[in-house]
C-alpha atoms as a PDB file:
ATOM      1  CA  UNK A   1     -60.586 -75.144 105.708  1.00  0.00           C
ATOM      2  CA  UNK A   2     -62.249 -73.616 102.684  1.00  0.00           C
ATOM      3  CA  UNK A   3     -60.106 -74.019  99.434  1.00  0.00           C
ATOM      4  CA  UNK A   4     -59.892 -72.094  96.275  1.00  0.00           C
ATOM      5  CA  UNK A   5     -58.413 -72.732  93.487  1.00  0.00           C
ATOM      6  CA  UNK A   6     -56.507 -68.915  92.255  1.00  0.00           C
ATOM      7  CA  UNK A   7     -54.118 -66.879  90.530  1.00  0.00           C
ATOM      8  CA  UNK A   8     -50.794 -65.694  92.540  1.00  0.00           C
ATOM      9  CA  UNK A   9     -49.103 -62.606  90.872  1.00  0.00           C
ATOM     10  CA  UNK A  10     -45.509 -62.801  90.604  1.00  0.00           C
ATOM     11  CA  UNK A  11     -42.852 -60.949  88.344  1.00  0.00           C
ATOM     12  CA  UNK A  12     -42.302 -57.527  88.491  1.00  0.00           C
ATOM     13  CA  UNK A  13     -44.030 -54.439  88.008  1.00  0.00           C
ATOM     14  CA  UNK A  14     -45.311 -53.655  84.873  1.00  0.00           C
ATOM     15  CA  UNK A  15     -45.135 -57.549  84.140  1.00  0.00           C
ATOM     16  CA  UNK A  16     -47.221 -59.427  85.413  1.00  0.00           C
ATOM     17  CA  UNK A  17     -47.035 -63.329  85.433  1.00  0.00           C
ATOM     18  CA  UNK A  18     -49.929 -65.980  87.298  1.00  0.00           C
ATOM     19  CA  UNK A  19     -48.951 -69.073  89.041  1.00  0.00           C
ATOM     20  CA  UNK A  20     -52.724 -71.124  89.510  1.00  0.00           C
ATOM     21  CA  UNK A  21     -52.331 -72.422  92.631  1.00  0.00           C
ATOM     22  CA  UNK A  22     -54.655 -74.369  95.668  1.00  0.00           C
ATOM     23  CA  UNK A  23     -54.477 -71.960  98.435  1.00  0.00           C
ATOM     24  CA  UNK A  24     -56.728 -71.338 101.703  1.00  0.00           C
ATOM     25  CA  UNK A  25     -59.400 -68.853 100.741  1.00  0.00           C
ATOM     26  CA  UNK A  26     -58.517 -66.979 104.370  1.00  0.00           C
ATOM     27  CA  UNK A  27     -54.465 -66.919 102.989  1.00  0.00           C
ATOM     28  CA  UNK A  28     -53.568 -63.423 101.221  1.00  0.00           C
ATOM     29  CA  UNK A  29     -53.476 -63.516  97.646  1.00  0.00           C
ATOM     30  CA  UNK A  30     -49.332 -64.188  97.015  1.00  0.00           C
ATOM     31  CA  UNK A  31     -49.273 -65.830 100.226  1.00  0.00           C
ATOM     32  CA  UNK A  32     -48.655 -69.306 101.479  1.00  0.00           C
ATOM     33  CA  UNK A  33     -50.150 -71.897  98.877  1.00  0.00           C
ATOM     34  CA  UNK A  34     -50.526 -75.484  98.832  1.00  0.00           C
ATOM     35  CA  UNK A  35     -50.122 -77.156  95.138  1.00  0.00           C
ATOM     36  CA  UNK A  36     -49.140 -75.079  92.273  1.00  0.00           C
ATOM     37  CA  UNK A  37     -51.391 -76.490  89.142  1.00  0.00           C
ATOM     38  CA  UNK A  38     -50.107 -74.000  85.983  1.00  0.00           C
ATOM     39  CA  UNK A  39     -49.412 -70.696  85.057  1.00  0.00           C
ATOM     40  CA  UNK A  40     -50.935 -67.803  83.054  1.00  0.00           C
ATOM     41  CA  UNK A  41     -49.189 -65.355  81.264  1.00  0.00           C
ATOM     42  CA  UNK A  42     -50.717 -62.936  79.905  1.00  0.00           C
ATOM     43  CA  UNK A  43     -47.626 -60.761  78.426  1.00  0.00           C
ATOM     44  CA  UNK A  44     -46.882 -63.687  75.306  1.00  0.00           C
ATOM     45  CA  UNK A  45     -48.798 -63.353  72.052  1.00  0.00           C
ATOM     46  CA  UNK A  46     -50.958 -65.282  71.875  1.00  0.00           C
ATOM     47  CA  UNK A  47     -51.477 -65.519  75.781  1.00  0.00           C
ATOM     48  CA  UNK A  48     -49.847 -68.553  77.415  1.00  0.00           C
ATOM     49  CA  UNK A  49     -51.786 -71.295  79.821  1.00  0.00           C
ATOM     50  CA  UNK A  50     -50.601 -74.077  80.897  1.00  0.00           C
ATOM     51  CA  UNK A  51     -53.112 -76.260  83.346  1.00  0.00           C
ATOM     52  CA  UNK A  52     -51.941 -79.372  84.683  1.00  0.00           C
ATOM     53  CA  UNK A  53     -56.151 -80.730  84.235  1.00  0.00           C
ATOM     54  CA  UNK A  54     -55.762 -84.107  86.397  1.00  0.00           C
ATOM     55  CA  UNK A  55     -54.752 -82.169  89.268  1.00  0.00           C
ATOM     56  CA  UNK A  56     -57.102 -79.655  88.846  1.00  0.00           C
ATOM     57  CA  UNK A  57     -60.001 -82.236  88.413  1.00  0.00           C
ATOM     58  CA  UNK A  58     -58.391 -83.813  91.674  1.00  0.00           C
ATOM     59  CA  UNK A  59     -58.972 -80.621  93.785  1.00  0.00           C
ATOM     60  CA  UNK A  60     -62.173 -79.950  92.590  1.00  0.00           C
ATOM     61  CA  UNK A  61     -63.506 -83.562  93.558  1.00  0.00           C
ATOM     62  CA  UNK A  62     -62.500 -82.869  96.903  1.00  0.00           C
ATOM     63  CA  UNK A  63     -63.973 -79.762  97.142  1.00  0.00           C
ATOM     64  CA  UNK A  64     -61.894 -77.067  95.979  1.00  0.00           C
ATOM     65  CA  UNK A  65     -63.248 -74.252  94.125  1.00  0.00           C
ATOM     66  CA  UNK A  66     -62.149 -71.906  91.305  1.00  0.00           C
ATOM     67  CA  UNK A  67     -61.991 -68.432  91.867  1.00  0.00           C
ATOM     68  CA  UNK A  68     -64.331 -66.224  89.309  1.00  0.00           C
ATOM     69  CA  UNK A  69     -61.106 -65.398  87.328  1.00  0.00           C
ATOM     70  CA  UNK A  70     -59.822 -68.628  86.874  1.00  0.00           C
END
C-alpha cells in the first residue's frame, strides 16, 4: 500500500477548505482517508495552517510521503 500524505477539498463551491490527511495514493482525492493531520485554509487573511507535526513526522518515518502541494 503506497501512502501519501494530501490535501482533501471540502466546503462548498466557491470556498474552498483542505483537510491534510494520510490516504492511499490509489484512493480518489476526497475519498476514504486514514488519519486526518491539519487543515489549510486558504480563504482567512493571513492564510490559516494548522499541522499536527508529531504525527506528521510519524507517517513519514514509516514511509508516507507528501504530495508536491503539501
Amino acid at each position: 500500500m503506497s501512502v501519501k500524505i494530501r490535501l482533501k477539498r471540502m466546503g462548498a463551491k466557491k470556498n474552498p477548505f483542505y483537510r491534510i490527511v494520510v490516504a492511499d495514493s490509489r484512493r480518489a482525492r476526497d475519498g476514504k482517508f486514514i488519519e486526518e493531520l491539519g487543515y489549510y485554509n486558504p480563504l482567512t487573511q493571513p492564510k490559516t495552517v494548522k499541522v499536527d507535526a508529531e504525527k506528521v513526522n510519524a507517517w513519514i518515518a514509516n514511509g508516507a510521503k507528501p504530495s508536491d502541494t503539501v
